[in-house]
Protein backbone atom coordinates (compact mmCIF):
# COMPACT_ATOMS: atom_id res chain seq x y z
CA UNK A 1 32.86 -199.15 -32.24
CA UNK A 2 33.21 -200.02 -36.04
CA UNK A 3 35.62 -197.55 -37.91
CA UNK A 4 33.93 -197.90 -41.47
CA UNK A 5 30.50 -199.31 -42.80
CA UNK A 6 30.01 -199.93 -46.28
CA UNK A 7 26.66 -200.11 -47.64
CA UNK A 8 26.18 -202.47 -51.06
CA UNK A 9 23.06 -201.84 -53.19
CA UNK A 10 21.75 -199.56 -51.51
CA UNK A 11 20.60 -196.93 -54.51
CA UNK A 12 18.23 -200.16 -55.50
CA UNK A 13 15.64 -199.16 -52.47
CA UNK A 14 12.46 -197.72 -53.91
CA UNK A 15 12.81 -195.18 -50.78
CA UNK A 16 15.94 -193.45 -50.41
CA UNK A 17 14.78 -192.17 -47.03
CA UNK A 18 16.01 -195.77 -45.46
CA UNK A 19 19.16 -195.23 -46.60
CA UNK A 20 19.53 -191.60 -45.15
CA UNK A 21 18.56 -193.03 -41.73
CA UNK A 22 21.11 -195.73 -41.85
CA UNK A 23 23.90 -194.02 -42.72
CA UNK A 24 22.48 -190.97 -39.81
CA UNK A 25 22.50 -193.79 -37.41
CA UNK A 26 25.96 -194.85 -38.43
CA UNK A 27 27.60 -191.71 -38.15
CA UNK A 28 25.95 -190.58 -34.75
CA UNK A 29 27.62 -193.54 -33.34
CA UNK A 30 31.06 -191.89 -34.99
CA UNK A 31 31.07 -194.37 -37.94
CA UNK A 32 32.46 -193.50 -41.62
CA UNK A 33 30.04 -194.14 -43.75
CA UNK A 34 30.70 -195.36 -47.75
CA UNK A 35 28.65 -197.28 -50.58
CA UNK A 36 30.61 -199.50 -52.83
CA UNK A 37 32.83 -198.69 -55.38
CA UNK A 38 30.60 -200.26 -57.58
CA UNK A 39 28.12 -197.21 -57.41
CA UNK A 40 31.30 -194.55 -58.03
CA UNK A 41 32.27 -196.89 -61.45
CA UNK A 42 28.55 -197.09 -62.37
CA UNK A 43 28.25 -192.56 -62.13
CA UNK A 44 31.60 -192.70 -63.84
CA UNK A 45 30.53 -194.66 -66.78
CA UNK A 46 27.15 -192.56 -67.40
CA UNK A 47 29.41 -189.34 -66.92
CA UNK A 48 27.53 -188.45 -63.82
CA UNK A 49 29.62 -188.08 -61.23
CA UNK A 50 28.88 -184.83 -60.19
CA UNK A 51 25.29 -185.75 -59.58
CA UNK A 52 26.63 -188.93 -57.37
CA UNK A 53 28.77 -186.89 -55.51
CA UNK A 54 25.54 -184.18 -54.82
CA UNK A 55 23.62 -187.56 -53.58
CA UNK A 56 26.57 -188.81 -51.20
CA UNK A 57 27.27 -185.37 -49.53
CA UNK A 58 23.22 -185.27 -49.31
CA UNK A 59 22.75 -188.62 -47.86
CA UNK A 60 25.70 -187.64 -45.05
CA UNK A 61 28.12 -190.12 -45.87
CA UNK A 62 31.77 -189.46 -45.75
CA UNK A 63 34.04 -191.59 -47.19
CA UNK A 64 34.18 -192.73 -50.63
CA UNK A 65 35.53 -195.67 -52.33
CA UNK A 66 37.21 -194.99 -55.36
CA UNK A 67 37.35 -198.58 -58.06
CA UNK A 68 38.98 -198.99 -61.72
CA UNK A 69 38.01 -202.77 -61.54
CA UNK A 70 35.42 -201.37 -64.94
CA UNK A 71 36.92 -198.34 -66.28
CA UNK A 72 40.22 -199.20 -66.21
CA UNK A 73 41.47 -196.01 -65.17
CA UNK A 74 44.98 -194.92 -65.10
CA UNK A 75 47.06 -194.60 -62.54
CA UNK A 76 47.06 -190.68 -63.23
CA UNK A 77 43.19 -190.93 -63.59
CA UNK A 78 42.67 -192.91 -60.30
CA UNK A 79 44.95 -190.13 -58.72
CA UNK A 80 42.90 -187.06 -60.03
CA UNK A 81 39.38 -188.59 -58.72
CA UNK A 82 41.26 -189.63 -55.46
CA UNK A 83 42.35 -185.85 -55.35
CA UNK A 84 39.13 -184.39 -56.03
CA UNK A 85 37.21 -186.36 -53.96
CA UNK A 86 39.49 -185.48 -51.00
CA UNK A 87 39.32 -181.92 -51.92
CA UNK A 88 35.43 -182.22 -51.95
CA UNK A 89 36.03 -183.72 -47.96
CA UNK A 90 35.39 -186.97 -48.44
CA UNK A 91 37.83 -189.98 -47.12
CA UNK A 92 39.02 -192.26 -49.89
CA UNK A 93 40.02 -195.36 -49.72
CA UNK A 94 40.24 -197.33 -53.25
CA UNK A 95 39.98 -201.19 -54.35
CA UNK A 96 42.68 -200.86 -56.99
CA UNK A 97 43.12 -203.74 -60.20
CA UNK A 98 40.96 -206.62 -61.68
CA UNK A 99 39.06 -208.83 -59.13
């Protein structure tokens, strides 16, 4: 069994619905399930994070990866979002300085 799938791109489909099955699938067979930090910086940036988080706890997944590569959050920032996003039940794991 796989601990941890991360899906990349996946907010590109043109049918969300594919998405939501995947990451059902995944988690039936006991799976976290995660998008890229890449999606979290991108809802950061437009100051929609809120509507992100709405989306993930919708689509079922669980875990969320928290990035600064972008934003170049603080270490105080990065621990407030880590924080809140474990409050909110998700697990974090984060993909800390530049690439």
């Amino acid at each position: 069994m796989v601990d941890r799938i991360k899906l990349l791109d996946t907010l590109w489909h043109n049918d969300v619905r594919i998405v939501e099955r995947a990451i059902a699938a995944y988690r039936e067979m006991g799976s976290n399930a995660a998008l890229g930090g890449t999606q979290f910086e991108i809802a950061k940036a437009q100051g929609k994070m809120q509507q992100y988080l709405d989306l993930l706890k919708r689509l079922g997944v669980n875990e969320v990866e928290v990035e600064n590569h972008a934003s170049g959050a603080t270490l105080e920032q990065t621990r407030h979002e880590i924080k809140m996003m474990k409050n909110l039940g998700f697990k974090v794991v984060a993909e800390m300085g530049k690439k």
